[in-house]
N, C-alpha and C. Protein backbone atom coordinates (compact mmCIF):
# COMPACT_ATOMS: atom_id res chain seq x y z
N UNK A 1 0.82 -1.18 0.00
CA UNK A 1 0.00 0.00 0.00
C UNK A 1 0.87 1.26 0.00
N UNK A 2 2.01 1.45 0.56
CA UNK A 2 2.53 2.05 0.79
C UNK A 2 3.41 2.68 -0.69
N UNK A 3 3.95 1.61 -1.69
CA UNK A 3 3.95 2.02 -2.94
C UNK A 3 3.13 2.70 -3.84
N UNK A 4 1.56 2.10 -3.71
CA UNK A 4 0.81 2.63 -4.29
C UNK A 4 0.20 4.01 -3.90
N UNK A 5 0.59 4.17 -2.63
CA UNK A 5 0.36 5.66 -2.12
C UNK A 5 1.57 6.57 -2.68
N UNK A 6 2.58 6.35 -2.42
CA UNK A 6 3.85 7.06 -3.16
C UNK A 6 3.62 7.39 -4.58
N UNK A 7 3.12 6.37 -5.07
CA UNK A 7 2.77 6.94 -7.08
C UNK A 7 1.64 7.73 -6.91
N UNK A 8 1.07 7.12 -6.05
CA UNK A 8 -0.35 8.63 -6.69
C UNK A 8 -0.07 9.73 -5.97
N UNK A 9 0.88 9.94 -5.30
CA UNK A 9 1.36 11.36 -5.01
C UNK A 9 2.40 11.87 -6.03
N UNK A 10 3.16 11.14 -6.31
CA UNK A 10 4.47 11.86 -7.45
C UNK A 10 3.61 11.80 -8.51
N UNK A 11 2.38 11.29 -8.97
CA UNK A 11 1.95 11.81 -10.33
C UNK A 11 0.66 12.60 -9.83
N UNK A 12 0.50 13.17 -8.78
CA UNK A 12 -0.48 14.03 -8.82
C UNK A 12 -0.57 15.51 -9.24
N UNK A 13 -1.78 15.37 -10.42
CA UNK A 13 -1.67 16.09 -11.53
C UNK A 13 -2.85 17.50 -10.62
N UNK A 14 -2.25 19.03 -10.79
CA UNK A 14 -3.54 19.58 -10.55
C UNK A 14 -3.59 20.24 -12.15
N UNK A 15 -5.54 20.50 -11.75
CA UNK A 15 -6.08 21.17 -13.31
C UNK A 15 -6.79 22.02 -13.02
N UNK A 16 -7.00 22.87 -13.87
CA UNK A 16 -8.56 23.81 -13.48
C UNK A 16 -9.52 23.40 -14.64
N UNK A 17 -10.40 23.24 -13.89
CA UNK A 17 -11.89 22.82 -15.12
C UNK A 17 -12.32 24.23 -15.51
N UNK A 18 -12.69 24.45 -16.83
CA UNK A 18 -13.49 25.42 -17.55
C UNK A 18 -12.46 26.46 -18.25
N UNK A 19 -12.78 27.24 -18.71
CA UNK A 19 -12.06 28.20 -19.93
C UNK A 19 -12.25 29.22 -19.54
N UNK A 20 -11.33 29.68 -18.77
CA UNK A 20 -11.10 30.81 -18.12
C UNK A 20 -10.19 32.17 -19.31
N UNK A 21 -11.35 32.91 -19.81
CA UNK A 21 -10.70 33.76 -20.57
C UNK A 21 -10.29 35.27 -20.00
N UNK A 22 -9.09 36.48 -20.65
CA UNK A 22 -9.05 37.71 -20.20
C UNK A 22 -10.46 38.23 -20.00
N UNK A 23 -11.68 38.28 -20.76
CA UNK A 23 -12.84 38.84 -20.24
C UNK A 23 -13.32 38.47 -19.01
N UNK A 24 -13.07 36.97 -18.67
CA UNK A 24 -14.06 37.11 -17.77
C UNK A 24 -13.08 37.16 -16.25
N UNK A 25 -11.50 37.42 -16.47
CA UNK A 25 -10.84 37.73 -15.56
C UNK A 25 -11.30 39.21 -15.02
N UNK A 26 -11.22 40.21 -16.59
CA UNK A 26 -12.15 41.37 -16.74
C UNK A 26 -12.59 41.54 -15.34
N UNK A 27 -14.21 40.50 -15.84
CA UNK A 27 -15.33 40.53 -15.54
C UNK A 27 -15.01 40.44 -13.79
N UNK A 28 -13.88 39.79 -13.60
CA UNK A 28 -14.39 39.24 -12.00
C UNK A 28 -13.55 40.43 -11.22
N UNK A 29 -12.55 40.88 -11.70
CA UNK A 29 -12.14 42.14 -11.11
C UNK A 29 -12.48 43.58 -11.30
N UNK A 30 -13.72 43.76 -12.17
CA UNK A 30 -14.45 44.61 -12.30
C UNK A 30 -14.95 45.36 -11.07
N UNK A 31 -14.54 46.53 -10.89
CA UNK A 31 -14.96 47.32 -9.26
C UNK A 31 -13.35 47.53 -8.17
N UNK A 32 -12.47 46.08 -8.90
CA UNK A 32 -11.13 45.78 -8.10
C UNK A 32 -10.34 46.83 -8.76
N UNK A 33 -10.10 48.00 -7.63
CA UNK A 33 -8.93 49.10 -8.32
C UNK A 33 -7.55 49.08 -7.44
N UNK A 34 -7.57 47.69 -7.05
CA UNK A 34 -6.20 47.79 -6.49
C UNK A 34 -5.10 47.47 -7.06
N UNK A 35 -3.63 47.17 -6.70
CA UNK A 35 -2.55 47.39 -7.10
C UNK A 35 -2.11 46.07 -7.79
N UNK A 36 -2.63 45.00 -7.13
CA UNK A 36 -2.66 43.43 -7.46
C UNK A 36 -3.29 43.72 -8.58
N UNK A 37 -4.38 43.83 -8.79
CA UNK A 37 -5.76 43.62 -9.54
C UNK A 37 -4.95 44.39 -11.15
N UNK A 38 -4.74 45.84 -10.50
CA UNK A 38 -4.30 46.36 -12.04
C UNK A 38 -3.00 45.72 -12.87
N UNK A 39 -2.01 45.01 -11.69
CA UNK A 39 -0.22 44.59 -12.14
C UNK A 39 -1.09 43.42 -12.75
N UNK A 40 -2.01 42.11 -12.37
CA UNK A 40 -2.54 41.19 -12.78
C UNK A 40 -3.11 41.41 -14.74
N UNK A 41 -3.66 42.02 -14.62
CA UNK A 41 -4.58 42.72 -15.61
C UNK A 41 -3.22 42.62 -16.80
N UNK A 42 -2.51 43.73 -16.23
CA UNK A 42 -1.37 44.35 -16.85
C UNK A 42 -0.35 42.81 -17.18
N UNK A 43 -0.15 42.29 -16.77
CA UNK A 43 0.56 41.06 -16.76
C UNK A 43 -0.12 39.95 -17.98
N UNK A 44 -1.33 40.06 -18.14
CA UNK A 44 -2.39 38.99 -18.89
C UNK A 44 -2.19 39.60 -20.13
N UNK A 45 -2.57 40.93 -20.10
CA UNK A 45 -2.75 41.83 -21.64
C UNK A 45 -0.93 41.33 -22.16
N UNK A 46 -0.52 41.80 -21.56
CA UNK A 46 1.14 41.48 -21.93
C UNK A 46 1.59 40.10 -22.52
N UNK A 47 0.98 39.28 -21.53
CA UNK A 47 1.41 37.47 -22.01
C UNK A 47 0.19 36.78 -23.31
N UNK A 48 -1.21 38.34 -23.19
CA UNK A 48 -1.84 38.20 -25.02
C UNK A 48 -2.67 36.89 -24.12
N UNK A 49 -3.34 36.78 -23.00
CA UNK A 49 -4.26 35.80 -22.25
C UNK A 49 -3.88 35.02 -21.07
N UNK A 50 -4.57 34.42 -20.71
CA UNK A 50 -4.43 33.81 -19.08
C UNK A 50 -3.79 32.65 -19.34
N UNK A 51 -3.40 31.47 -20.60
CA UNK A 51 -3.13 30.54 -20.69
C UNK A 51 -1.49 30.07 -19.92
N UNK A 52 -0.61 31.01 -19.99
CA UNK A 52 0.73 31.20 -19.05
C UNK A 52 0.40 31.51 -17.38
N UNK A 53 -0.51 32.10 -17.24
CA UNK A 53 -1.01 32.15 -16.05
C UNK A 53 -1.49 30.57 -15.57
N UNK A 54 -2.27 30.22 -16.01
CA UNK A 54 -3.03 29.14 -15.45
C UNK A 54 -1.80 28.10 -15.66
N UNK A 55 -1.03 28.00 -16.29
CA UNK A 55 -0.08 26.91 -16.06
C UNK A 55 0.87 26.84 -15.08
N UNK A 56 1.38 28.20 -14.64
CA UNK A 56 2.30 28.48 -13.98
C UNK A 56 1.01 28.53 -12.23
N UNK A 57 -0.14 29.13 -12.27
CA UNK A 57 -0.55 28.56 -10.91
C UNK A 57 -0.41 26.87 -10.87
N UNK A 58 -1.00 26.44 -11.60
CA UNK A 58 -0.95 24.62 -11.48
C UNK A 58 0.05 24.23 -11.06
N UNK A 59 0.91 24.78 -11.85
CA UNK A 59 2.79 24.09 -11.54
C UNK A 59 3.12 24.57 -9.76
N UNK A 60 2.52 25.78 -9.82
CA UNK A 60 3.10 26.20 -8.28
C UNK A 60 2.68 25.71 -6.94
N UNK A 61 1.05 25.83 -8.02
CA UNK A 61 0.14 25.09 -6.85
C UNK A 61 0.21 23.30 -6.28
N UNK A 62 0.52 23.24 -7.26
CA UNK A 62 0.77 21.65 -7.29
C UNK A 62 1.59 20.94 -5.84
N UNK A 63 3.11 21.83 -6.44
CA UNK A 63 3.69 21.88 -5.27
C UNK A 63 3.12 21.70 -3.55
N UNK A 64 2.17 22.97 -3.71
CA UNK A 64 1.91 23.02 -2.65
C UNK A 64 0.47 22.06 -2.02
N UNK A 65 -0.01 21.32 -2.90
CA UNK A 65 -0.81 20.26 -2.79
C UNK A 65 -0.05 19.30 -2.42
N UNK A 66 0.42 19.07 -2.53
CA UNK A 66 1.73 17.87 -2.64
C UNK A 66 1.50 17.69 -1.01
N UNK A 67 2.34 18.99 -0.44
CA UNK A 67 2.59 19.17 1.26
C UNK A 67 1.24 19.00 1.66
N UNK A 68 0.66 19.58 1.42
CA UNK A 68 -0.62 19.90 1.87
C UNK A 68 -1.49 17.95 1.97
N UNK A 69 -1.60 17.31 0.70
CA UNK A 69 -2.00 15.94 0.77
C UNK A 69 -0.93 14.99 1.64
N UNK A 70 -1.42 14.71 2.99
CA UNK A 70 -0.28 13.87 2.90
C UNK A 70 -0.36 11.66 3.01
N UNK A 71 0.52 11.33 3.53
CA UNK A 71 0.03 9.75 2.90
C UNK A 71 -0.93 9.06 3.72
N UNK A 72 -1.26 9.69 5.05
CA UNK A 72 -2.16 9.59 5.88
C UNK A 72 -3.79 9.79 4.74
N UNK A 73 -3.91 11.12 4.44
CA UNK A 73 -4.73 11.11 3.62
C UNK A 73 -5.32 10.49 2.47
N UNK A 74 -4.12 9.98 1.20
CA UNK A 74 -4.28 9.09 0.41
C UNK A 74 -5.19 8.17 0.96
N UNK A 75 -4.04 7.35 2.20
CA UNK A 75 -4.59 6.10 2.35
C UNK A 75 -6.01 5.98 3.06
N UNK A 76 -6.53 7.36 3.27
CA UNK A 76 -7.94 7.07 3.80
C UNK A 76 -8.72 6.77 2.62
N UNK A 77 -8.71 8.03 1.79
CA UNK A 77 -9.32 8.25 0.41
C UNK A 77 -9.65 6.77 -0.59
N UNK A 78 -8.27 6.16 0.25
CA UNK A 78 -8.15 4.76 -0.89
C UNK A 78 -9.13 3.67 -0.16
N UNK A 79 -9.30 3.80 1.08
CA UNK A 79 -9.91 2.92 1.70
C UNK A 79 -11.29 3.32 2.03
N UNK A 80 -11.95 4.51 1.81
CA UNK A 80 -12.97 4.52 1.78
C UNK A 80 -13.29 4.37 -0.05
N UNK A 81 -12.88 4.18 -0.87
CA UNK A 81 -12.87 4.29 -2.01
C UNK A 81 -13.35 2.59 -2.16
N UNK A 82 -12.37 1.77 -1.85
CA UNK A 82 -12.13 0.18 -1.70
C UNK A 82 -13.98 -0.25 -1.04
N UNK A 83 -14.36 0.51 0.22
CA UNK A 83 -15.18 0.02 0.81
C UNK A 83 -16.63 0.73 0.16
N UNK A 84 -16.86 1.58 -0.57
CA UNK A 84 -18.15 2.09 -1.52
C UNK A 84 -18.73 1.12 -2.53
């Protein structure tokens, strides 16, 4: 068990579901006139869309899923999984 917990952590993949375009980044910081909000903005128009964005959160985030999941957890997940 203990192998099979180790692989599904070194290949754990994160994703974001749906098609997150510059409009509707727009759209959600619409009213947001802060300093984040405008460098963000400014950063998207520059890289021409969010698609470098969203890869580079995944990659970072990932990381930090990683710590965050640990093998305690797997192995619950797997065993209530086994017993459904």
């Amino acid at each position: 068990m203990k192998q099979l917990i180790q692989y599904l952590l070194d290949n754990l993949i994160l994703d974001f579901q749906g098609d997150l375009t510059l409009e509707m980044v727009r759209d959600f910081l619409k009213g947001d006139d802060s300093r984040e909000a405008r460098a963000l903005l400014s950063k998207l128009l520059e890289d021409r869309g969010v698609n470098d964005m969203m890869i580079t959160l995944a990659d970072c985030l990932q990381d930090q899923a990683k710590n965050a999941i640990s093998d305690e957890v797997v192995r619950e997940q797997v065993r209530l999984y086994a017993e459904s």
